[in-house]
PDB file of N, CA and C in Angstrom:
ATOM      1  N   UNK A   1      97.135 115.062 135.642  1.00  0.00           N
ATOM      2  CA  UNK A   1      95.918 115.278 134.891  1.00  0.00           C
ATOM      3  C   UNK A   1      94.756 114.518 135.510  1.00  0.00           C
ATOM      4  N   UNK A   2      95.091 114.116 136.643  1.00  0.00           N
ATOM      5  CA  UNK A   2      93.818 113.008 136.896  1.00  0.00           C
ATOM      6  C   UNK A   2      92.945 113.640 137.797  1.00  0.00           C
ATOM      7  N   UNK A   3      93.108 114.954 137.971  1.00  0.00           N
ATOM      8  CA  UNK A   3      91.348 116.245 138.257  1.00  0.00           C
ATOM      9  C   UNK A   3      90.771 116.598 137.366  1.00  0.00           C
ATOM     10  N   UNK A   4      91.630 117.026 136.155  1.00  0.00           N
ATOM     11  CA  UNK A   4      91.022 117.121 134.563  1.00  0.00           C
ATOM     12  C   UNK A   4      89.996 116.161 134.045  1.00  0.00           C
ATOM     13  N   UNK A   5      90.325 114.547 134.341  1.00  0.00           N
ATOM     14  CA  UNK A   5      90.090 114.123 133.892  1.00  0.00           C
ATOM     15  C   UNK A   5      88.522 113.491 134.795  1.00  0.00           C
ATOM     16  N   UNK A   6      88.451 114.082 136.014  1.00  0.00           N
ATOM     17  CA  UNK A   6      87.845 113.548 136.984  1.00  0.00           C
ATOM     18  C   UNK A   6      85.967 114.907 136.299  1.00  0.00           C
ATOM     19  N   UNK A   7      86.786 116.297 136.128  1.00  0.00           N
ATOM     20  CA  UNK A   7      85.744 117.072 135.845  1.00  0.00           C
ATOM     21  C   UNK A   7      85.607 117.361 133.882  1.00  0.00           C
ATOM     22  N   UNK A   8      86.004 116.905 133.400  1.00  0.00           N
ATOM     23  CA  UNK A   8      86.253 117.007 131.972  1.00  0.00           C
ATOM     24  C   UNK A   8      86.661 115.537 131.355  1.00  0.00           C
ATOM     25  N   UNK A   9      85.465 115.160 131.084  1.00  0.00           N
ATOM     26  CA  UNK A   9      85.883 113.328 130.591  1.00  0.00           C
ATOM     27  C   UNK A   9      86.298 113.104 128.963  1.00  0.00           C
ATOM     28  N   UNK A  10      86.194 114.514 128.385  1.00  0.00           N
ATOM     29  CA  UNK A  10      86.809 114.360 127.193  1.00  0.00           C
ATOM     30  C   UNK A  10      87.745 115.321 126.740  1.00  0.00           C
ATOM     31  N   UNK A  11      88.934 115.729 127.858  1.00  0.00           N
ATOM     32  CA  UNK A  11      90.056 116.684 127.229  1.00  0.00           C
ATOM     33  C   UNK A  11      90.169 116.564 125.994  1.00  0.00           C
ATOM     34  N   UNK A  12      90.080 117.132 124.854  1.00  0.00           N
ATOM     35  CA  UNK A  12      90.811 116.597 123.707  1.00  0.00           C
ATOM     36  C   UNK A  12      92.674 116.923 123.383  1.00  0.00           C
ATOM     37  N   UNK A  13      93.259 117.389 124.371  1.00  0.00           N
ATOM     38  CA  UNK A  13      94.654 117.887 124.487  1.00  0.00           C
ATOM     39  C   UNK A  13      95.521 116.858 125.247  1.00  0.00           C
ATOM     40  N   UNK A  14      96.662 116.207 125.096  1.00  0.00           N
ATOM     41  CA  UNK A  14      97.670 115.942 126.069  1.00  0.00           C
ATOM     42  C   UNK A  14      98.225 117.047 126.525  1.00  0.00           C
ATOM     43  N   UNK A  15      98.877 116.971 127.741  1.00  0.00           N
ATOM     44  CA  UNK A  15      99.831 117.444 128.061  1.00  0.00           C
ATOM     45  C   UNK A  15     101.179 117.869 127.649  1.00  0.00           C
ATOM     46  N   UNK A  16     101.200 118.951 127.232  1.00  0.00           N
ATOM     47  CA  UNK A  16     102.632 119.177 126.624  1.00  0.00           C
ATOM     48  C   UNK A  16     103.969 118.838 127.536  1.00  0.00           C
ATOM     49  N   UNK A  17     105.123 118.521 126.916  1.00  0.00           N
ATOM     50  CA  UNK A  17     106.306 117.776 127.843  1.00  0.00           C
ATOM     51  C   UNK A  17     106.311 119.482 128.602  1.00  0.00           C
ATOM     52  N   UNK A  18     106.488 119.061 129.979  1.00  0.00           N
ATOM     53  CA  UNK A  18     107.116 119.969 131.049  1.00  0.00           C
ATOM     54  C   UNK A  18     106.115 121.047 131.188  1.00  0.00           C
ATOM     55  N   UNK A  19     104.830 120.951 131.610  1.00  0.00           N
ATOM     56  CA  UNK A  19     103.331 121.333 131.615  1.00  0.00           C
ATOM     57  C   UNK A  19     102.644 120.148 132.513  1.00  0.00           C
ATOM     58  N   UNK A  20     101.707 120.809 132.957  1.00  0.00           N
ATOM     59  CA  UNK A  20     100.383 119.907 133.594  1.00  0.00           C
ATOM     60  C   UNK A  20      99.124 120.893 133.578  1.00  0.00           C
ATOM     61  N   UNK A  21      97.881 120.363 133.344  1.00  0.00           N
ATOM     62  CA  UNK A  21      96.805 120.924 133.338  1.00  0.00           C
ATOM     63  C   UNK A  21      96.158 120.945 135.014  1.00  0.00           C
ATOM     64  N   UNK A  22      95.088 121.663 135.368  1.00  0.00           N
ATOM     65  CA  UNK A  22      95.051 121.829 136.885  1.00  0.00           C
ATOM     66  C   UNK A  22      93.288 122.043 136.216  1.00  0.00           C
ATOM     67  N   UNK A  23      92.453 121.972 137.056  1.00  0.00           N
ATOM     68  CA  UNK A  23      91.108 122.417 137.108  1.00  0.00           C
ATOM     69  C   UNK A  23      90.876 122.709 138.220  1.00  0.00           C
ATOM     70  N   UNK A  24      89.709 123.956 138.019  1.00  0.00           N
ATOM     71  CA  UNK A  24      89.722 124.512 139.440  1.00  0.00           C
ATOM     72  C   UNK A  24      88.068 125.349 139.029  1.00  0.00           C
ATOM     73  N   UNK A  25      87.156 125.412 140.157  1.00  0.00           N
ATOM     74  CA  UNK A  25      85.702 126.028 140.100  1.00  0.00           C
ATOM     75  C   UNK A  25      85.896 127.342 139.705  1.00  0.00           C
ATOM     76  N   UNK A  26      85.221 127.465 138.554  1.00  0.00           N
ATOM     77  CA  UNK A  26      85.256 129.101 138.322  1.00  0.00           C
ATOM     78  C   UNK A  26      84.270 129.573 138.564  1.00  0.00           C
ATOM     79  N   UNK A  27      82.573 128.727 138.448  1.00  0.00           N
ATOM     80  CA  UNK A  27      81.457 129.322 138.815  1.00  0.00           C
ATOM     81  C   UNK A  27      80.542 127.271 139.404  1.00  0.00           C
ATOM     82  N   UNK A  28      79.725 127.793 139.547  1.00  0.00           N
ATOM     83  CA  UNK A  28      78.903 126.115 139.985  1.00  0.00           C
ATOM     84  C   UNK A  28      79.407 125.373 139.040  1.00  0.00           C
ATOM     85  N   UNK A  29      79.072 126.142 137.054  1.00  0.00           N
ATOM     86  CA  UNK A  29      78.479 125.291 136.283  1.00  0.00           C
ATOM     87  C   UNK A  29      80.021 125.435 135.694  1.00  0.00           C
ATOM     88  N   UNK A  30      80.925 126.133 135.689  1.00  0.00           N
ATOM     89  CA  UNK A  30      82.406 125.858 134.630  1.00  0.00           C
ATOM     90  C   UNK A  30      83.457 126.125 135.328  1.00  0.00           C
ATOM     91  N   UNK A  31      84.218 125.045 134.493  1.00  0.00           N
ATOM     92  CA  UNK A  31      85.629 124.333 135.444  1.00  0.00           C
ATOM     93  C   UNK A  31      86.567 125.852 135.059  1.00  0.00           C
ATOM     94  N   UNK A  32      87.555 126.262 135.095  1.00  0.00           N
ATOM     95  CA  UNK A  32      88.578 126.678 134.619  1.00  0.00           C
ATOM     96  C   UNK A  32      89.636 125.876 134.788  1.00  0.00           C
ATOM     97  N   UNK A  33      90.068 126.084 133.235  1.00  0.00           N
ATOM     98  CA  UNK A  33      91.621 124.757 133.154  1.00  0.00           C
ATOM     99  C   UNK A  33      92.814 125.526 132.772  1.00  0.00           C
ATOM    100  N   UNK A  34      93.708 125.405 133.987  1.00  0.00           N
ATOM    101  CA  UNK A  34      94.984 125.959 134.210  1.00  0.00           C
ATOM    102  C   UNK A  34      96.004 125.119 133.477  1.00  0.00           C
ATOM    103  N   UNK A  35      97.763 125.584 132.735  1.00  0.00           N
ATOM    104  CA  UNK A  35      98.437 124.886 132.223  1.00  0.00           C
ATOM    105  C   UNK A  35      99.512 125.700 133.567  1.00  0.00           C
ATOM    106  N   UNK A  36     100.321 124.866 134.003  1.00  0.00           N
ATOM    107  CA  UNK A  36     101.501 124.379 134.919  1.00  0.00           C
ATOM    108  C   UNK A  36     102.771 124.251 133.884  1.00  0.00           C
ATOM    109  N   UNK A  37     103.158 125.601 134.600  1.00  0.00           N
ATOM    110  CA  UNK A  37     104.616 125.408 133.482  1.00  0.00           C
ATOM    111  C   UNK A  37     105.895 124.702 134.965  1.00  0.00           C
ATOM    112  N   UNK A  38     106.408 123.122 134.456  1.00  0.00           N
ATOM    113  CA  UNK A  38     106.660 122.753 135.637  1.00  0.00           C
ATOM    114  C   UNK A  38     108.013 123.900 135.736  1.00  0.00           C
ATOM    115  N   UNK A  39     108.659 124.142 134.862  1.00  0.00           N
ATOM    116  CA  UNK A  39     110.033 124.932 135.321  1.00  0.00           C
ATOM    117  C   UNK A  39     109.603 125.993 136.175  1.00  0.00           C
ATOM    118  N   UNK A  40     110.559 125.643 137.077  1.00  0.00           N
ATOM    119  CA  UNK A  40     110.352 126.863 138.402  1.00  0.00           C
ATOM    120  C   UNK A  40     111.012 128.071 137.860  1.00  0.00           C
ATOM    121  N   UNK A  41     110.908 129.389 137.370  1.00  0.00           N
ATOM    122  CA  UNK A  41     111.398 131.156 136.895  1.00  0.00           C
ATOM    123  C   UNK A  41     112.585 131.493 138.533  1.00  0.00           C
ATOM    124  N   UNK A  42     113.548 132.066 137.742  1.00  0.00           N
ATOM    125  CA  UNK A  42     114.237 132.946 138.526  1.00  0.00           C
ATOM    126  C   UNK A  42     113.441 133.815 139.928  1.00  0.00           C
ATOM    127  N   UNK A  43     113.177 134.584 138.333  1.00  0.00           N
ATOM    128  CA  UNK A  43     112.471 135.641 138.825  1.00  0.00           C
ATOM    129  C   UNK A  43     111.379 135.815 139.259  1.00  0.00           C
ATOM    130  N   UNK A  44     110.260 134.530 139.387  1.00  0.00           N
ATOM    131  CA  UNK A  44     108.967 133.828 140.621  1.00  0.00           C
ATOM    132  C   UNK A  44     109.214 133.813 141.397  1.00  0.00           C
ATOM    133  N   UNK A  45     110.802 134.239 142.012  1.00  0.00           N
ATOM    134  CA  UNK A  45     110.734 133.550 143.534  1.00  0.00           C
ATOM    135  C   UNK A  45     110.678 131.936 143.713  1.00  0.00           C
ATOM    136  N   UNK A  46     111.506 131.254 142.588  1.00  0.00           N
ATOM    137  CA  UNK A  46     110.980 129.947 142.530  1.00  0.00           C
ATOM    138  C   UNK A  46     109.535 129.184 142.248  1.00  0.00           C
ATOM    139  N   UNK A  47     108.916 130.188 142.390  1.00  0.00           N
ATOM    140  CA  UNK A  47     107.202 129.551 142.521  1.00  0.00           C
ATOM    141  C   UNK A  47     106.879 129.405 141.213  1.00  0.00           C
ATOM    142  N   UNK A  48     105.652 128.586 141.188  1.00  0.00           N
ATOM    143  CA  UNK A  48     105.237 127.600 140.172  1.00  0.00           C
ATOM    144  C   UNK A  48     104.511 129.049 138.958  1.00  0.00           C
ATOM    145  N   UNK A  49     104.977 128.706 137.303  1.00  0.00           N
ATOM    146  CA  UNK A  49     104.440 129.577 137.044  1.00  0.00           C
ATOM    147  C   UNK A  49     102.786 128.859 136.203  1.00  0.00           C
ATOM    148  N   UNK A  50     101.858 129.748 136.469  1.00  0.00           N
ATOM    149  CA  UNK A  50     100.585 129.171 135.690  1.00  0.00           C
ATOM    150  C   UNK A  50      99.695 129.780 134.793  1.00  0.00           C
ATOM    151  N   UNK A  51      99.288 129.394 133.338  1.00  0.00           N
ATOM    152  CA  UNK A  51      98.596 130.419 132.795  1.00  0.00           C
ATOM    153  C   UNK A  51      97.044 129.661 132.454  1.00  0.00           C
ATOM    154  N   UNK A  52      96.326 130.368 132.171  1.00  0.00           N
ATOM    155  CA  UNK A  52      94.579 130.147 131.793  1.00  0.00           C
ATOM    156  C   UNK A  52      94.572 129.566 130.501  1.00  0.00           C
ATOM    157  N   UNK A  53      94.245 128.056 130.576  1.00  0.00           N
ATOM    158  CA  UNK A  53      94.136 127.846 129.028  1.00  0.00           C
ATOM    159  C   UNK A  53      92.922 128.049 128.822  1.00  0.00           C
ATOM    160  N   UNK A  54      91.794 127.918 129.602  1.00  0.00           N
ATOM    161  CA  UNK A  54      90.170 128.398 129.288  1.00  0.00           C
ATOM    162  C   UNK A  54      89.674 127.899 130.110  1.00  0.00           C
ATOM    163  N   UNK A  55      88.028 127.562 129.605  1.00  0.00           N
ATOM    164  CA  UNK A  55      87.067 127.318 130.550  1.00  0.00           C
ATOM    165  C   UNK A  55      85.795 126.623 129.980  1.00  0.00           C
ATOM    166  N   UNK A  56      85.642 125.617 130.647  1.00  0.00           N
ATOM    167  CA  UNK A  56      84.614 124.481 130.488  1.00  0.00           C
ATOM    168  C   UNK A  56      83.161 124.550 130.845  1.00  0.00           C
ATOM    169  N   UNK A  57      82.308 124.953 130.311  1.00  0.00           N
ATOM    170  CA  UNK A  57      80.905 125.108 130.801  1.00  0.00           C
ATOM    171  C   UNK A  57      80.378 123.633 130.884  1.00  0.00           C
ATOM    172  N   UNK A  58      80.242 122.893 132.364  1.00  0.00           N
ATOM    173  CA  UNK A  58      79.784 121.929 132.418  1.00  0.00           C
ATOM    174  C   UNK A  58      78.065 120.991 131.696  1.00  0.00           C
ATOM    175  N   UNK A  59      77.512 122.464 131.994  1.00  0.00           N
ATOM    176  CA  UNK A  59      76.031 122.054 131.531  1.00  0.00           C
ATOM    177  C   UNK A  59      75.853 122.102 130.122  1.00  0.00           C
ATOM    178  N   UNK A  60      76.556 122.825 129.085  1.00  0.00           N
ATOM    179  CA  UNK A  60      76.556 122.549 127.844  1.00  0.00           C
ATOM    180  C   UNK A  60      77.604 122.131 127.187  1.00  0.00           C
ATOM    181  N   UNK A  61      78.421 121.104 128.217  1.00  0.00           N
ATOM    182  CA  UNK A  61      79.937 120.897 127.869  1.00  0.00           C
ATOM    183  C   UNK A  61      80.611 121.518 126.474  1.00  0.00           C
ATOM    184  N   UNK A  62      80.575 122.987 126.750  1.00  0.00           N
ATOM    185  CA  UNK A  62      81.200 123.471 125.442  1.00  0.00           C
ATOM    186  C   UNK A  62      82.812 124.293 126.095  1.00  0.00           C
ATOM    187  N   UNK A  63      83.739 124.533 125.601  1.00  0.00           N
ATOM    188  CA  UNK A  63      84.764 125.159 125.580  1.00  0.00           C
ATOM    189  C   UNK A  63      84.641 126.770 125.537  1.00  0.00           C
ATOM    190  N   UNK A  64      85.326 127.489 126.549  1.00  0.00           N
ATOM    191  CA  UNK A  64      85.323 129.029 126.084  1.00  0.00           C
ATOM    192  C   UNK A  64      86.789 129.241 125.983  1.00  0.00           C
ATOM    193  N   UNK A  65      87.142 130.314 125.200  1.00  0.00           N
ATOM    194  CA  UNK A  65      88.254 131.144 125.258  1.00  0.00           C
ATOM    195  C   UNK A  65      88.089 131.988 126.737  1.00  0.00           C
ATOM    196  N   UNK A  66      89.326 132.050 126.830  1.00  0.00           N
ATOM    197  CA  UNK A  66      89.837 133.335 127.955  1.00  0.00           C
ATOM    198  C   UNK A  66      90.002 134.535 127.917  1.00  0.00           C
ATOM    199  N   UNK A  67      89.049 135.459 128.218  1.00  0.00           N
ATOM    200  CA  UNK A  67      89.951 136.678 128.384  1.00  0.00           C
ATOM    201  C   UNK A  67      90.574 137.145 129.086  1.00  0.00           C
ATOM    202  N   UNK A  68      90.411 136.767 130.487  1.00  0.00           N
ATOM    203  CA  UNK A  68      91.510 137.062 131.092  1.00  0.00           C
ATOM    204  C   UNK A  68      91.321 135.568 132.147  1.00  0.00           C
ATOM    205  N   UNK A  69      92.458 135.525 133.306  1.00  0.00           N
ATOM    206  CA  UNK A  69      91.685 134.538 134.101  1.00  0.00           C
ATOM    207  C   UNK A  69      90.687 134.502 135.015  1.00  0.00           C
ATOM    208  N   UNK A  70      90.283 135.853 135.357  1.00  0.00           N
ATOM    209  CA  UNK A  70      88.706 136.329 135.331  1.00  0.00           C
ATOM    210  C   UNK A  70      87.342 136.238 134.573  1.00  0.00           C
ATOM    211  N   UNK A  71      87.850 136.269 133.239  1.00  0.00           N
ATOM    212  CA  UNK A  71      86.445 136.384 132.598  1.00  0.00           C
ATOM    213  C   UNK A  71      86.452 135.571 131.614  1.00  0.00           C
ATOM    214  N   UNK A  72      85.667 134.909 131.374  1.00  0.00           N
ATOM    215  CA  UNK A  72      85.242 133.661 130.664  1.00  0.00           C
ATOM    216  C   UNK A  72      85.212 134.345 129.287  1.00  0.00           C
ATOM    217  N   UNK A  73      85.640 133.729 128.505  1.00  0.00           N
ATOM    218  CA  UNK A  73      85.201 134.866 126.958  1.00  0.00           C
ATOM    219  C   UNK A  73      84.115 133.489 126.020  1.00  0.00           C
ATOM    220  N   UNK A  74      84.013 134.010 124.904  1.00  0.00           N
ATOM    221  CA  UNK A  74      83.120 133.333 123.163  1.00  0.00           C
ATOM    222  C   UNK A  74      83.456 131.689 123.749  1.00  0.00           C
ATOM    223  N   UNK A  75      82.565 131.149 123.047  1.00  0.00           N
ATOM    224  CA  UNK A  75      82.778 129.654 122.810  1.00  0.00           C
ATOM    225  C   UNK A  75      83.616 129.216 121.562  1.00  0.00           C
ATOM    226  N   UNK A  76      84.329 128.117 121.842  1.00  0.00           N
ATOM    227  CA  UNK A  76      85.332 128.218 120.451  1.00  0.00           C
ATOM    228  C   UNK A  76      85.298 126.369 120.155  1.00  0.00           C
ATOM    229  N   UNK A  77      85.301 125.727 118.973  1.00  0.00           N
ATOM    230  CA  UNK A  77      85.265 124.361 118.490  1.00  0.00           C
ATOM    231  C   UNK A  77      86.672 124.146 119.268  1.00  0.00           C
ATOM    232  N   UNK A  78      86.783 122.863 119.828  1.00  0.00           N
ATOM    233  CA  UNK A  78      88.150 122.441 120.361  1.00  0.00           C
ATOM    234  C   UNK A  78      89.354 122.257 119.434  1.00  0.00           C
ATOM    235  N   UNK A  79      88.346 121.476 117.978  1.00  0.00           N
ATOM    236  CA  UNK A  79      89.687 121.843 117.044  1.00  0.00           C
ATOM    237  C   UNK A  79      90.598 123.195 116.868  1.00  0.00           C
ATOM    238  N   UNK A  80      89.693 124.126 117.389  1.00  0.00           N
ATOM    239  CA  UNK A  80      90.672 125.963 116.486  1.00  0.00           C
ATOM    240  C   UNK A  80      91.291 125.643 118.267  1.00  0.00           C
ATOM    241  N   UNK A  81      91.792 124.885 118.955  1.00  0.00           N
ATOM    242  CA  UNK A  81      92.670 125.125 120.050  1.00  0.00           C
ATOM    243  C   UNK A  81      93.837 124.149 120.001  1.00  0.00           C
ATOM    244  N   UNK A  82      94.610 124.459 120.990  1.00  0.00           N
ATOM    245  CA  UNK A  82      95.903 124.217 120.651  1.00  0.00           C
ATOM    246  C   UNK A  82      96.804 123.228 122.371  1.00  0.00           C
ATOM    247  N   UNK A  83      97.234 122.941 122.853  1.00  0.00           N
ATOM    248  CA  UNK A  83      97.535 122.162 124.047  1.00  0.00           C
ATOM    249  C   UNK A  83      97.585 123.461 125.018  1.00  0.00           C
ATOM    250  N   UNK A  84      98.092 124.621 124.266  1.00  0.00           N
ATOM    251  CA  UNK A  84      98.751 125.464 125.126  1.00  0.00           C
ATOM    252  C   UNK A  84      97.963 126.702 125.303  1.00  0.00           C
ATOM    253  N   UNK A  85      96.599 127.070 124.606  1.00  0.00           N
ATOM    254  CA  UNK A  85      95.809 128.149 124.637  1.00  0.00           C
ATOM    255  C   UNK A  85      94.419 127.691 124.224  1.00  0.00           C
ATOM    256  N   UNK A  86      93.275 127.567 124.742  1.00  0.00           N
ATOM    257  CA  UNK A  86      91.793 127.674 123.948  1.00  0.00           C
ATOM    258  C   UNK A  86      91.413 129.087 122.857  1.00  0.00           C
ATOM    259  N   UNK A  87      92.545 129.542 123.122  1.00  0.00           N
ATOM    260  CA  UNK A  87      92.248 131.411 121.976  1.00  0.00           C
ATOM    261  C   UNK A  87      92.366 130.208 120.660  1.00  0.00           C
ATOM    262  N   UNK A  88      91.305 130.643 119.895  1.00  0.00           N
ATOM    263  CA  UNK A  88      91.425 130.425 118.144  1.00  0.00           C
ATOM    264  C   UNK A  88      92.651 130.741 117.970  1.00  0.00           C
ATOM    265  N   UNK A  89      93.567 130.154 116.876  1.00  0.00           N
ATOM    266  CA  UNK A  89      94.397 130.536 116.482  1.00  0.00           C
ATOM    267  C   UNK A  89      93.783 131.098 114.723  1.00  0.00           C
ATOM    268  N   UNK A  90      93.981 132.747 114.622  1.00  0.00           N
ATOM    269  CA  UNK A  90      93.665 133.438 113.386  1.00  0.00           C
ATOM    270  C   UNK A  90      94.955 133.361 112.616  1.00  0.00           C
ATOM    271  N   UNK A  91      94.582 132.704 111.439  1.00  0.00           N
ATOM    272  CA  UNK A  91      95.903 132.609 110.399  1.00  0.00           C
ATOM    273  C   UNK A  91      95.558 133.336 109.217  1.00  0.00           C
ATOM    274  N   UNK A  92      96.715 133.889 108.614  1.00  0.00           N
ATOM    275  CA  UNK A  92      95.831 134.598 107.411  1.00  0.00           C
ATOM    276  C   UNK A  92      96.320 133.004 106.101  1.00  0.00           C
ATOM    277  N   UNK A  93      96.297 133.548 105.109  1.00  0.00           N
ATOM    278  CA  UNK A  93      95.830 132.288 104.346  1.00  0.00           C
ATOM    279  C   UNK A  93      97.250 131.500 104.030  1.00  0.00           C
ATOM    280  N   UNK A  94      98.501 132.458 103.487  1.00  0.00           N
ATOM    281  CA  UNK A  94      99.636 131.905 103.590  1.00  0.00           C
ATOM    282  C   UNK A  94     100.049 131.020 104.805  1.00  0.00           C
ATOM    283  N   UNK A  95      99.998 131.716 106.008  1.00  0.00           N
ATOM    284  CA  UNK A  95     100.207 130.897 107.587  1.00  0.00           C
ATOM    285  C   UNK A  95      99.141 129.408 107.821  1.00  0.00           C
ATOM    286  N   UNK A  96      97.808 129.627 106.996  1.00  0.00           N
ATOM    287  CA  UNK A  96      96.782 128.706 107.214  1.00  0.00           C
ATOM    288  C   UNK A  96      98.188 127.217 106.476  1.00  0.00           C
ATOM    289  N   UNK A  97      98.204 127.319 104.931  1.00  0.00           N
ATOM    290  CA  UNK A  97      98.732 126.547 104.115  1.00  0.00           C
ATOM    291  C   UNK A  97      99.779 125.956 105.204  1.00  0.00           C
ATOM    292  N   UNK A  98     100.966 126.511 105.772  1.00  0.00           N
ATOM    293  CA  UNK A  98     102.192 126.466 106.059  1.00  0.00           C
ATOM    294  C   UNK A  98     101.985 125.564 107.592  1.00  0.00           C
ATOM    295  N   UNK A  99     101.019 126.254 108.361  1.00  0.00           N
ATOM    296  CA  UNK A  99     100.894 125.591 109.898  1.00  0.00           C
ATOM    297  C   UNK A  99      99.727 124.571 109.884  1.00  0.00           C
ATOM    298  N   UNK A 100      99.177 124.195 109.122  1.00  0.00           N
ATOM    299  CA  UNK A 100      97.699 123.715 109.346  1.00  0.00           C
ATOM    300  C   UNK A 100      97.696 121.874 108.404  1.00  0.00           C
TER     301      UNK A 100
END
């Protein structure tokens, strides 16, 4: 975590056990932050697998969701995120009570 922490001085996430976060230039002004699943897949060919947890707009240090790892999506409060996705998590009201 210590590039994360070099371009993003206030992750609000640890690292989940057997994960690492990665940052990498998505445009001048926003980082994109990768999660590192350390288990190497069968079926990767051994290779490292990695998914888009989102993306950091440096100049208004705000958080975006992902839509894909191409396109930057909405801005989202860091609380509605999770270690493992910047997508809001939508609960309906029973799931709100139960997970929240």
């Amino acid at each position: 975590m210590d590039q994360l922490v070099l371009t993003i001085p206030h992750f609000p996430h640890e690292e989940p056990e057997g994960y690492s976060y990665e940052t990498r230039e998505f445009r001048s002004n926003v980082a994109a932050i990768w999660l590192h699943h350390d288990y190497h897949y069968i079926y990767n060919s051994g290779e490292c697998v990695s998914t888009i947890w989102g993306f950091y707009n440096t100049k208004t240090k705000c958080y975006h969701a992902p839509i894909t790892s191409t396109k930057c999506g909405n801005k989202v409060e860091v609380s509605q995120t999770t270690p493992y996705s910047a997508m809001p998590r939508t609960l309906n009201p029973l799931e709100s009570l139960l997970y929240v």
